[in-house]
Structure formats: structure tokens, C-alpha cells
N, C-alpha and C. Protein backbone atom coordinates (compact mmCIF):
# COMPACT_ATOMS: atom_id res chain seq x y z
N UNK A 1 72.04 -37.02 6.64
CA UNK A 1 71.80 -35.84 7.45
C UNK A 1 70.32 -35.80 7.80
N UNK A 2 70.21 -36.15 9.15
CA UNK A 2 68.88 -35.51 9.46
C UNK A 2 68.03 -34.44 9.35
N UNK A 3 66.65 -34.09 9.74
CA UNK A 3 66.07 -32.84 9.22
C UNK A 3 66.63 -31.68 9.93
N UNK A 4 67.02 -32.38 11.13
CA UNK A 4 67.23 -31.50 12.48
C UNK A 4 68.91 -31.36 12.28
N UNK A 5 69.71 -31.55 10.98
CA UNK A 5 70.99 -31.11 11.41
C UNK A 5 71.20 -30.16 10.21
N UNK A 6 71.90 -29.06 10.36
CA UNK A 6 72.22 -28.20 9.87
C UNK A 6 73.74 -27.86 9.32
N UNK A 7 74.31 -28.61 10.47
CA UNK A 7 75.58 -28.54 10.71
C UNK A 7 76.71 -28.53 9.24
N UNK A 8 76.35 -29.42 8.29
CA UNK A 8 76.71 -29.72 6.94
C UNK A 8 76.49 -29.01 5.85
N UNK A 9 76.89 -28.60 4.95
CA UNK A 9 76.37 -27.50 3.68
C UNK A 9 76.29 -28.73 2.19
N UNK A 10 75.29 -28.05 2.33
CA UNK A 10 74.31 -28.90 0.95
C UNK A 10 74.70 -29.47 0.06
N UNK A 11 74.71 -30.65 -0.44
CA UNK A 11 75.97 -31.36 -1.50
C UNK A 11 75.98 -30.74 -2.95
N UNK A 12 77.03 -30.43 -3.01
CA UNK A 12 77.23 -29.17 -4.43
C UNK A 12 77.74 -28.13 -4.01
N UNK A 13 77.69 -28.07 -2.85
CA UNK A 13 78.39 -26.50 -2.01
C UNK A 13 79.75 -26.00 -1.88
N UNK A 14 80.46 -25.33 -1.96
CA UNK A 14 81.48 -25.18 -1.80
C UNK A 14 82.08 -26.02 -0.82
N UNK A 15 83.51 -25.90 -0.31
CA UNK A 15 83.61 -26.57 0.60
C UNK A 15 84.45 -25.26 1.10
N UNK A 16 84.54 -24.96 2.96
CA UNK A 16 85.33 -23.92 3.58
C UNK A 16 87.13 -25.15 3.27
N UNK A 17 87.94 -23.70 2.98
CA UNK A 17 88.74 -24.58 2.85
C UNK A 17 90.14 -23.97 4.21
N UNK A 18 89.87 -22.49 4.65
CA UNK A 18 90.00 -22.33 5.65
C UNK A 18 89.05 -21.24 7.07
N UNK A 19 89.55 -20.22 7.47
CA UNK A 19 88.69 -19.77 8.67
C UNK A 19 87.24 -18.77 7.61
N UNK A 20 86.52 -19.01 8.80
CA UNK A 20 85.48 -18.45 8.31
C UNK A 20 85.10 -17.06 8.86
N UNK A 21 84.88 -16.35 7.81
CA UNK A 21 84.68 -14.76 8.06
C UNK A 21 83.22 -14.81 9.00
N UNK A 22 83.36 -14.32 10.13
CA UNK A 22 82.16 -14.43 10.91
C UNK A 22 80.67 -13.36 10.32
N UNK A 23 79.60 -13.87 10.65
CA UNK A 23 78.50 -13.28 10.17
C UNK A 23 77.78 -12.37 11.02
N UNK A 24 77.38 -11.12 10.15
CA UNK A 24 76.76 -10.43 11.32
C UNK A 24 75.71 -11.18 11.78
N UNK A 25 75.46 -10.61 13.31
CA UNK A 25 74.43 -11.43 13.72
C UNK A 25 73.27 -10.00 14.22
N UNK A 26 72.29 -9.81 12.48
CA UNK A 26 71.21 -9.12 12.96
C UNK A 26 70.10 -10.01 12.48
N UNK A 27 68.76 -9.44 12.78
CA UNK A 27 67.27 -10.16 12.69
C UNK A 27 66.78 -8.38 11.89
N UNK A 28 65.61 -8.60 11.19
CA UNK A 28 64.64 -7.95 10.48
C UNK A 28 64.86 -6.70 11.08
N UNK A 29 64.18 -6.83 12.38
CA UNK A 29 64.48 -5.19 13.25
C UNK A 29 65.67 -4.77 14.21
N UNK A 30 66.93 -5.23 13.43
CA UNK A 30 67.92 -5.10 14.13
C UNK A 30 68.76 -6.25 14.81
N UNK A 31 70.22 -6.07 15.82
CA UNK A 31 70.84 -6.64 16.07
C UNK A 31 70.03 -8.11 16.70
N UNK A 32 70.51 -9.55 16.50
CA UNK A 32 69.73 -10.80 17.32
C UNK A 32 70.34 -10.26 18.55
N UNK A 33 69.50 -10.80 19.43
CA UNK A 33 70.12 -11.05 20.58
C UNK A 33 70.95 -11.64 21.25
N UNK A 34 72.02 -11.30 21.99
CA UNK A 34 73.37 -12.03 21.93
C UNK A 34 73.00 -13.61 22.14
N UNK A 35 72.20 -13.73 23.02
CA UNK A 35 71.93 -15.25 23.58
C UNK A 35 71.89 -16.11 22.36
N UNK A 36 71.40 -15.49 21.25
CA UNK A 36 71.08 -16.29 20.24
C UNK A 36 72.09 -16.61 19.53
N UNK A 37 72.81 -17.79 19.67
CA UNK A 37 73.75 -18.55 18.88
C UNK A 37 73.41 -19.26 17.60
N UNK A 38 74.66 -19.34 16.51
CA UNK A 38 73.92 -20.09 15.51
C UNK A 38 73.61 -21.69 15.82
N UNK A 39 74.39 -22.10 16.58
CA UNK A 39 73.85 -23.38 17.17
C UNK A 39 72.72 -23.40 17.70
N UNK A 40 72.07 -22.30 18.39
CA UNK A 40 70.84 -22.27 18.18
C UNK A 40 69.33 -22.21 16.97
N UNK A 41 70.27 -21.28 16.39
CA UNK A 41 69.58 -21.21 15.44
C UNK A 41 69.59 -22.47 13.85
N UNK A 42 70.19 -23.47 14.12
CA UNK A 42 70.59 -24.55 13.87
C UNK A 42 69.56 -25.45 13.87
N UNK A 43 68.53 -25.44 15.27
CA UNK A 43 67.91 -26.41 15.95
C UNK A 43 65.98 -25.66 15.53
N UNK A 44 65.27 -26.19 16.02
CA UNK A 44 63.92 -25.66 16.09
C UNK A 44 64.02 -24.72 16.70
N UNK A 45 63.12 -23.90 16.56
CA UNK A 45 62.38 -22.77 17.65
C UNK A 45 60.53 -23.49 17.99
N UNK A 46 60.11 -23.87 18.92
CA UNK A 46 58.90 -24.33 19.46
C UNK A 46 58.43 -23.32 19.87
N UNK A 47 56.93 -23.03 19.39
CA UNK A 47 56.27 -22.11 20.26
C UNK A 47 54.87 -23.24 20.71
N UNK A 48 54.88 -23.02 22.10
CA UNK A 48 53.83 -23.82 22.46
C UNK A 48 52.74 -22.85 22.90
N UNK A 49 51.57 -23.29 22.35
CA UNK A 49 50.15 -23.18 22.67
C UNK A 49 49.40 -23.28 23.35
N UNK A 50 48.58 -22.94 24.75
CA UNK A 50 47.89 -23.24 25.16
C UNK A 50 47.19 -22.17 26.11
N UNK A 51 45.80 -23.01 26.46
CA UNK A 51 44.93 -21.92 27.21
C UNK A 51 44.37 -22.83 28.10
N UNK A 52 43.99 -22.31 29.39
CA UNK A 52 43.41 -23.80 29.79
C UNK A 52 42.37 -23.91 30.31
N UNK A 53 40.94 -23.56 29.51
CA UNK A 53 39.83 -24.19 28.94
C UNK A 53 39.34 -24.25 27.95
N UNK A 54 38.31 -24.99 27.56
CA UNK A 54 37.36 -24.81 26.37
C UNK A 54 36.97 -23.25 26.44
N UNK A 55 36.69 -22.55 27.42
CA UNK A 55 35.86 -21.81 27.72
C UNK A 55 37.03 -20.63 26.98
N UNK A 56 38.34 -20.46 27.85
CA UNK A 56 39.08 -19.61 27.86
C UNK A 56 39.15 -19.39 26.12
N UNK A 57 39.12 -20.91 25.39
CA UNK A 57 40.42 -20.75 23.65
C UNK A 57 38.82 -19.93 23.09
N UNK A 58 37.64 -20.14 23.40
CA UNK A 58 36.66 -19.90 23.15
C UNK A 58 36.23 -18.02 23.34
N UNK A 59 36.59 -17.59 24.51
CA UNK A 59 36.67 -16.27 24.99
C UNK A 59 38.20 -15.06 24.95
N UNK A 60 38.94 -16.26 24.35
CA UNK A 60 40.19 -15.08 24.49
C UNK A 60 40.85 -15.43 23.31
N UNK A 61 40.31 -15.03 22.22
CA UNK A 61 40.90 -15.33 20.46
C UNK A 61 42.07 -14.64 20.79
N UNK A 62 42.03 -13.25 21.19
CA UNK A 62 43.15 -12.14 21.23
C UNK A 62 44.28 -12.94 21.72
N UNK A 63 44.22 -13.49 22.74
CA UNK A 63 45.53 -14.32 23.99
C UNK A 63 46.14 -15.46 22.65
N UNK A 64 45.03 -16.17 22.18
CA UNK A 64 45.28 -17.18 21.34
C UNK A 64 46.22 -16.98 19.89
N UNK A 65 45.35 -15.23 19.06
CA UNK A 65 46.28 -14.99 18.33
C UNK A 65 47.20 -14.68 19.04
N UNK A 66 47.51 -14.02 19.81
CA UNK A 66 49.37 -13.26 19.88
C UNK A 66 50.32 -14.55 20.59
N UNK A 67 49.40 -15.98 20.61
CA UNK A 67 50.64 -16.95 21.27
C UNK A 67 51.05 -17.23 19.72
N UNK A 68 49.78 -17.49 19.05
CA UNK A 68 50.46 -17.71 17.70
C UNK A 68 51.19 -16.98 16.76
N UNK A 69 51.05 -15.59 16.70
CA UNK A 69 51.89 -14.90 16.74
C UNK A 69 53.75 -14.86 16.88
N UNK A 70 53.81 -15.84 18.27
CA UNK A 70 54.91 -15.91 18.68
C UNK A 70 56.14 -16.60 17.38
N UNK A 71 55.38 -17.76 16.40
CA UNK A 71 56.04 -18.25 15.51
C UNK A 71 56.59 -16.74 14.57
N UNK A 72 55.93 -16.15 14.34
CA UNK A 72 56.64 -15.11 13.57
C UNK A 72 57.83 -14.30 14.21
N UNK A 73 57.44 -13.97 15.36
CA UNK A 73 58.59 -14.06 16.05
C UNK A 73 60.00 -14.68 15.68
N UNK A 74 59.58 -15.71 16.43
CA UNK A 74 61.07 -16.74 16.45
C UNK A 74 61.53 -16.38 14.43
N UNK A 75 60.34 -16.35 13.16
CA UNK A 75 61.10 -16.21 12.64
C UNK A 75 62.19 -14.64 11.72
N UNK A 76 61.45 -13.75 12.93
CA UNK A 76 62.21 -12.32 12.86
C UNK A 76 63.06 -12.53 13.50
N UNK A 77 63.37 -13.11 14.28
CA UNK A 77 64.40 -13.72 15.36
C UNK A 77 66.08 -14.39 14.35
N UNK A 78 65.71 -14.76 12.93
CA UNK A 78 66.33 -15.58 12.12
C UNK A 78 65.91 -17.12 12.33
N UNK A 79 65.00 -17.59 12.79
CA UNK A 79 64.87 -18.72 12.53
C UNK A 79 63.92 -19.08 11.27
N UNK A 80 64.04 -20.39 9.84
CA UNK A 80 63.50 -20.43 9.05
C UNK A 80 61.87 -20.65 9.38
N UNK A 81 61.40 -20.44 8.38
CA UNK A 81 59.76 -21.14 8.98
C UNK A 81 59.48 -22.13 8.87
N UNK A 82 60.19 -22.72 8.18
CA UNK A 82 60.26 -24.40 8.06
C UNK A 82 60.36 -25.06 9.41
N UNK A 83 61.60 -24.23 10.21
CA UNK A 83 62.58 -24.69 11.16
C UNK A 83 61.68 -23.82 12.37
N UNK A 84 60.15 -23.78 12.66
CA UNK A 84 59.61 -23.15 13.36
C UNK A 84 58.36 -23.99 13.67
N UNK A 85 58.26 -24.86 14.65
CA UNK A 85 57.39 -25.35 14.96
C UNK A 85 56.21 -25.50 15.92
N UNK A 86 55.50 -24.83 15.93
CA UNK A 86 53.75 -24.61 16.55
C UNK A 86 53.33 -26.03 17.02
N UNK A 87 53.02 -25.92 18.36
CA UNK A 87 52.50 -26.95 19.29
C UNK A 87 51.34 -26.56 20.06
N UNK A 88 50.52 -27.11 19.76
CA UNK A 88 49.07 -26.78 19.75
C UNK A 88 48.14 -27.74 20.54
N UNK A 89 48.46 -28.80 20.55
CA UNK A 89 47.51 -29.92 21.03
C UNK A 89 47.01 -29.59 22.71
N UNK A 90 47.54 -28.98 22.91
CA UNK A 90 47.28 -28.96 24.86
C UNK A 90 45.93 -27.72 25.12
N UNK A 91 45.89 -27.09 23.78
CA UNK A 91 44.53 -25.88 23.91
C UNK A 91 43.11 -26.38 24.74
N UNK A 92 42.52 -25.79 25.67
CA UNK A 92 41.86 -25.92 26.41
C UNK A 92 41.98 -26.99 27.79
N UNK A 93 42.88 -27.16 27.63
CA UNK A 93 43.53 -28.71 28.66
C UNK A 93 44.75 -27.84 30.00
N UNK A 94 43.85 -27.76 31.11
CA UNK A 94 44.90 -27.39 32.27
C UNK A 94 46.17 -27.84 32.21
N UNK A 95 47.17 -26.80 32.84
CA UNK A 95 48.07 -26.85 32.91
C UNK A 95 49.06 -27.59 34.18
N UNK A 96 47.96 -28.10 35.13
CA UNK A 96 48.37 -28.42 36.46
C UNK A 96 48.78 -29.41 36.20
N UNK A 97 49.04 -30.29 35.77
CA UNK A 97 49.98 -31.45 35.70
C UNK A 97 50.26 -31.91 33.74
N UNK A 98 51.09 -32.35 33.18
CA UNK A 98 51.61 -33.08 32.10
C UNK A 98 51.08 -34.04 31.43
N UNK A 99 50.38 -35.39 32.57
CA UNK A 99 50.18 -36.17 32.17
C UNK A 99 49.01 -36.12 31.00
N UNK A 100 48.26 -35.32 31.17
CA UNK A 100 47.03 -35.36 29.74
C UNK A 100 47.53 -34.81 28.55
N UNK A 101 48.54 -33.95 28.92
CA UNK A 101 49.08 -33.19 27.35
C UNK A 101 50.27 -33.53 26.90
N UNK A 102 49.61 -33.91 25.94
CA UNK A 102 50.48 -34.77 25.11
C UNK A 102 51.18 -33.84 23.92
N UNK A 103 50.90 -32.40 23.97
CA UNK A 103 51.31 -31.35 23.13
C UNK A 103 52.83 -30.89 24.14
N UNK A 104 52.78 -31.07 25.62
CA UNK A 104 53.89 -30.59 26.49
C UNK A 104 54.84 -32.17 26.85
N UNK A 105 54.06 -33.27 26.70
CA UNK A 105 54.98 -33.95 26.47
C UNK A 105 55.92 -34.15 25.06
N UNK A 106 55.27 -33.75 23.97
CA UNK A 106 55.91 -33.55 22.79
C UNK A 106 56.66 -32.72 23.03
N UNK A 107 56.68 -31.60 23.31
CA UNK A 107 57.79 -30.55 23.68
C UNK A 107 58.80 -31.11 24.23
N UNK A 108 59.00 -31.77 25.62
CA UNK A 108 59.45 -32.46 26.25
C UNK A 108 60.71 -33.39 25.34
N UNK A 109 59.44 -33.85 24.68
CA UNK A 109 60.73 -34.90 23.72
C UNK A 109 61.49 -34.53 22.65
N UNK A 110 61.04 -33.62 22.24
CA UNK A 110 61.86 -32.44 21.33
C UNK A 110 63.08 -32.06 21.50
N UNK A 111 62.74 -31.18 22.86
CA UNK A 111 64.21 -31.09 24.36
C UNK A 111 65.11 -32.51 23.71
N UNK A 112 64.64 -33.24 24.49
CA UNK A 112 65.37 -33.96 24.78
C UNK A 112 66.37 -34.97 23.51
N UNK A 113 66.08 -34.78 22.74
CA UNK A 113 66.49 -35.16 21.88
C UNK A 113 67.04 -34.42 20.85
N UNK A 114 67.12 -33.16 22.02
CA UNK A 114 68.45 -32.25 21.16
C UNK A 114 68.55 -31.32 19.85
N UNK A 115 66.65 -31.29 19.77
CA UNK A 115 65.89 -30.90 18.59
C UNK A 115 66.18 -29.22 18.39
N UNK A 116 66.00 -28.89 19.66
CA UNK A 116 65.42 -27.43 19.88
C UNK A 116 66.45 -26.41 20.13
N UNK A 117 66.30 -25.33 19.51
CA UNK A 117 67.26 -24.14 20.27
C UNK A 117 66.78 -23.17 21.07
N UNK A 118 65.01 -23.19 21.00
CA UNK A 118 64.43 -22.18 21.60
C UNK A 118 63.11 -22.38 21.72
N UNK A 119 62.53 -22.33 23.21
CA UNK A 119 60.79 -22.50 23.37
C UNK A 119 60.17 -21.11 23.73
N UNK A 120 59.38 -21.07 22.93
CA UNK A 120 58.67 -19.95 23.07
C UNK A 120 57.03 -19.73 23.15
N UNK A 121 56.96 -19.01 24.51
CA UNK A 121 55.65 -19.02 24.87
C UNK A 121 55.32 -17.48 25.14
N UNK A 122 54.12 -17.45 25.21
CA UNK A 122 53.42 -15.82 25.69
C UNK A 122 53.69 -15.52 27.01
N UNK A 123 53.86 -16.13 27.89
CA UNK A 123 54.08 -16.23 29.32
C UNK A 123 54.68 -17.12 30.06
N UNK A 124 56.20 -17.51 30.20
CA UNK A 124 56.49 -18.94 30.09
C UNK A 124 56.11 -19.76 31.52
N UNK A 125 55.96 -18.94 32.06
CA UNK A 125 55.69 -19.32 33.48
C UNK A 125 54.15 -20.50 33.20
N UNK A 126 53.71 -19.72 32.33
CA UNK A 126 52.19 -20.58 31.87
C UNK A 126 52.16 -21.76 31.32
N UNK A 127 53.49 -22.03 30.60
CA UNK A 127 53.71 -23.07 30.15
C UNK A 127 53.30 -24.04 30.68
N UNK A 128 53.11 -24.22 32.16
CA UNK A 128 52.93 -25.24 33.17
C UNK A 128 52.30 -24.71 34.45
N UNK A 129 51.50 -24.99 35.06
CA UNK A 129 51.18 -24.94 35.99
C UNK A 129 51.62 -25.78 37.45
N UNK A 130 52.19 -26.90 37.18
CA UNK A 130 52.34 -27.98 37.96
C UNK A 130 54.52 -27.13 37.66
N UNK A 131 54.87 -26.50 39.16
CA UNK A 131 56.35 -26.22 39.17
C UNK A 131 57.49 -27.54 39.14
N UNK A 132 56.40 -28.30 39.27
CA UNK A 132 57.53 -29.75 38.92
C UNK A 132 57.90 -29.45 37.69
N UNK A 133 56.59 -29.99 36.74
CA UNK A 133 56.75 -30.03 35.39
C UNK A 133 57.29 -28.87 34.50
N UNK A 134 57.18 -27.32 35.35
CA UNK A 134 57.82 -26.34 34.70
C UNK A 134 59.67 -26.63 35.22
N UNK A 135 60.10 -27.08 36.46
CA UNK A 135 61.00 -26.67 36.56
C UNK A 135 62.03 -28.31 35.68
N UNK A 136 60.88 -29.41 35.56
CA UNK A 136 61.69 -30.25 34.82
C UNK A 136 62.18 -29.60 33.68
N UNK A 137 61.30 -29.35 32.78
CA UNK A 137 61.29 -28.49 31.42
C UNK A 137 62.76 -27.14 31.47
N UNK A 138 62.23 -26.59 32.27
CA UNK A 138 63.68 -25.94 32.43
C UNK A 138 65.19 -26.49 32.63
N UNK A 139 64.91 -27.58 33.25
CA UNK A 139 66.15 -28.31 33.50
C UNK A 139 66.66 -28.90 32.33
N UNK A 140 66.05 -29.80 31.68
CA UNK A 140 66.27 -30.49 30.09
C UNK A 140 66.63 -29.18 29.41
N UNK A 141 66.06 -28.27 29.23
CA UNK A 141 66.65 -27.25 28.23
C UNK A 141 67.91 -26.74 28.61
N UNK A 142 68.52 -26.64 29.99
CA UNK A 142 69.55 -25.90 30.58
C UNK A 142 70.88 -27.61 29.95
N UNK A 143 70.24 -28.56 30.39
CA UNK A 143 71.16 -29.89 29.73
C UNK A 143 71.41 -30.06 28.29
N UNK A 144 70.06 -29.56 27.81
CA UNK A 144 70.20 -29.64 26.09
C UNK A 144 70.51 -28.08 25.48
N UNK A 145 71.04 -27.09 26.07
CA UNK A 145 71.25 -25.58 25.73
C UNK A 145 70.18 -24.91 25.11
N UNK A 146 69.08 -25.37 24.99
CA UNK A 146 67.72 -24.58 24.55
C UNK A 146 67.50 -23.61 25.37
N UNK A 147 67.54 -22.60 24.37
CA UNK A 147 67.18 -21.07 25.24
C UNK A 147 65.05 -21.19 25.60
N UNK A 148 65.02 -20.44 26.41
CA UNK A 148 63.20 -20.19 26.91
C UNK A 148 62.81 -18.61 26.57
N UNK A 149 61.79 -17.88 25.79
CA UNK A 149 61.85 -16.69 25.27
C UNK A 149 60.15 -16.60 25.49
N UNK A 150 59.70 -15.06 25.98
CA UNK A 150 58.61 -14.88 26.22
C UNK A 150 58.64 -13.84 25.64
N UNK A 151 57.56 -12.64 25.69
CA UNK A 151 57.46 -11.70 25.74
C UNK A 151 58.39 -10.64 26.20
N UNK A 152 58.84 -10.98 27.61
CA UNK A 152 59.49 -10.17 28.43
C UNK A 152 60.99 -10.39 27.88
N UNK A 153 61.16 -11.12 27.33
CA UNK A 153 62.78 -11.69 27.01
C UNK A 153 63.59 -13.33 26.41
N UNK A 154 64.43 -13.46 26.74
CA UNK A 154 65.23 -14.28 26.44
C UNK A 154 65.64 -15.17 27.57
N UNK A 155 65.58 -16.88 27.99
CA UNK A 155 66.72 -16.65 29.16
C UNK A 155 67.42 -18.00 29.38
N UNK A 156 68.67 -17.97 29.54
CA UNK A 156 69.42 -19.26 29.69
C UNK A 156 69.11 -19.92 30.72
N UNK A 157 68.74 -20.79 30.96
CA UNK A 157 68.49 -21.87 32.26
C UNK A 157 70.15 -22.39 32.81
N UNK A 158 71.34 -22.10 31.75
CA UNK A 158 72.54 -22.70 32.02
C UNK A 158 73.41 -21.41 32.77
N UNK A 159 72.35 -19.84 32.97
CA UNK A 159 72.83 -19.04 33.19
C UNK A 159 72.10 -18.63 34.71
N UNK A 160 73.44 -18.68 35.70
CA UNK A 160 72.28 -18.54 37.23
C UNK A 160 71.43 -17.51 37.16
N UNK A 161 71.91 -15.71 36.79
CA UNK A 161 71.11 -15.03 36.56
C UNK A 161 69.34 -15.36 36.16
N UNK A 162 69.34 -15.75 35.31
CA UNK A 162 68.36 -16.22 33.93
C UNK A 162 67.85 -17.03 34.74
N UNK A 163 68.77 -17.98 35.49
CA UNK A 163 67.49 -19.18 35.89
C UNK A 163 66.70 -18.76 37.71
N UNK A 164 67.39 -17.82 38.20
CA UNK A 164 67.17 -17.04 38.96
C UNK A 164 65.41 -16.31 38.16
N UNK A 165 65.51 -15.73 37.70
CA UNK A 165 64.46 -14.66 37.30
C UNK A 165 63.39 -16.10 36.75
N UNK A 166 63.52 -16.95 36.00
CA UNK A 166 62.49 -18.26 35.39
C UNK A 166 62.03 -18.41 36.95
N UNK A 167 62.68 -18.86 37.91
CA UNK A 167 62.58 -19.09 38.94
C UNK A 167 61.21 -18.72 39.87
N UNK A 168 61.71 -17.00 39.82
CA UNK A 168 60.93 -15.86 40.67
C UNK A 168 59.69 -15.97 39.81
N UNK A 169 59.90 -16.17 38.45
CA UNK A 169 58.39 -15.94 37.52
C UNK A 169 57.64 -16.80 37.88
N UNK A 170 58.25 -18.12 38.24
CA UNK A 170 57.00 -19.00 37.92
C UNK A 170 56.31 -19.21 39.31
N UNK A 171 57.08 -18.99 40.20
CA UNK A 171 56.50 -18.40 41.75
C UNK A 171 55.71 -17.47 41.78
N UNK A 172 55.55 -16.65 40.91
CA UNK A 172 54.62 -15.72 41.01
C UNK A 172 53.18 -15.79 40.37
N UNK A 173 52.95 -16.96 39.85
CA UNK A 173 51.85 -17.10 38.65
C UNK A 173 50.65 -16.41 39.47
């Protein structure tokens, strides 16, 4: 069993021998949010990091704590903290294209390899500057069922609504 699978119960465990009594599904301050499946919660939660200058990570501690922040989040959310991973490398490094950050290509490969149940940023639209690279990112998560969670919310990329509104956001930066 990999680190990333959950799916199995721990050797010594009981075994289900038929249906399983379903679990409530609340977080610390109340009900999770429906979007949030345990198959999600199965997988990572990513919160990615970034600001994009020296100048900015340097002048805006406040912006910087509350992205980091966001890990506590995901784990009031029910995700473990183990199972909560902070991506950091792209701090002070523009967002207009991928190729230098190697903290959003890590993300990237995370996605894709089926790691993740949920990316979480302060502004997701910020995530990227370059709408290629945001709307690739959206696409891999809508293929790999990784939910995208900001501030403002929750939102399925596999859901037109949801990918409607990611859409309008990131048009608006």
C-alpha cells in the first residue's frame, strides 16, 4: 500500500464483513461540505504558496500568513495533517508562465498522478497568471476529480456550474 492509498484498513483491523453504516460527514465547525467526498478526503489536500516577488513575500507577511494558514484549513476541513501538503517553492517567482516554477509544476504532478483530492489557494485565480497554465491545471483536476477551494469556496471543474464561475474568476484577475 502506498502512502497515497487509503483505501485498505490497517493490518490487524477488523475486516467489514457486510454494509457499512455510513459516517456523518461533519468538520470541527460543523457539517463538511457536500463536495467533499471521502474519496477525497482519501487523497492530499495541496495548498500552494505563492507571491510574485521578492519584494511582495518581503512586504506582505499578512497575504503570506493567511495562504499558509490555508493548511489548517484543509485540516478543519477533515483532512489529516500528515495528509496536508504545503507547496512553497514558487514564493517570489511570477506567475505568468510555469516554466520557472517548479513548486506549480510539482502540483501539476501530484494532479496527475492521482495524488490529490483538493488544491487550495488564497485566490485561485492567482494560482497562475498565464490562463493556459491555470486552465490546464483545472482541466487535470476535473480528469483526476480534485476539487479547487479558495477562500470564496469550493469548486468542481467536473461540474459546468463550478467550472463556469473558475472560468469568470480567472478572467477577471
Amino acid at each position: 500500500m502506498s502512502g497515497h492509498d487509503r483505501t485498505r484498513p490497517p493490518a490487524g483491523a477488523p475486516q467489514a464483513t457486510g454494509a457499512v453504516a455510513p459516517q456523518p460527514s461533519t468538520v470541527a465547525n460543523g457539517p463538511r461540505p457536500a463536495k467533499i467526498t471521502d474519496r477525497h478526503l482519501n487523497k492530499l489536500a495541496i495548498v500552494y504558496v505563492r507571491q510574485s516577488s521578492p519584494q511582495q513575500v518581503f512586504d506582505h507577511k499578512e497575504s503570506r500568513e493567511r495562504q499558509y494558514a490555508m493548511a489548517d484549513h484543509a485540516v478543519a476541513l477533515g483532512w489529516p495533517s500528515d495528509r496536508v501538503l504545503v507547496i512553497d517553492e514558487d514564493q517570489g517567482r511570477s506567475g505568468r508562465t510555469s516554466g520557472q516554477r517548479l513548486g506549480f509544476q510539482h502540483l501539476l504532478a501530484e494532479v496527475t498522478m492521482d495524488h490529490v483530492g483538493l488544491v487550495l489557494g488564497l485566490e485561485l485565480c492567482r494560482l497562475s497568471r498565464s490562463s493556459k497554465d491555470w486552465y490546464h491545471l483545472v482541466e487535470i483536476c476535473g480528469v483526476f476529480g480534485a476539487l479547487l477551494a479558495d477562500q470564496d469556496g469550493f469548486y468542481d471543474p467536473n461540474d459546468a456550474n463550478d467550472r463556469l464561475i473558475l472560468g469568470l474568476r480567472s478572467s477577471m484577475r
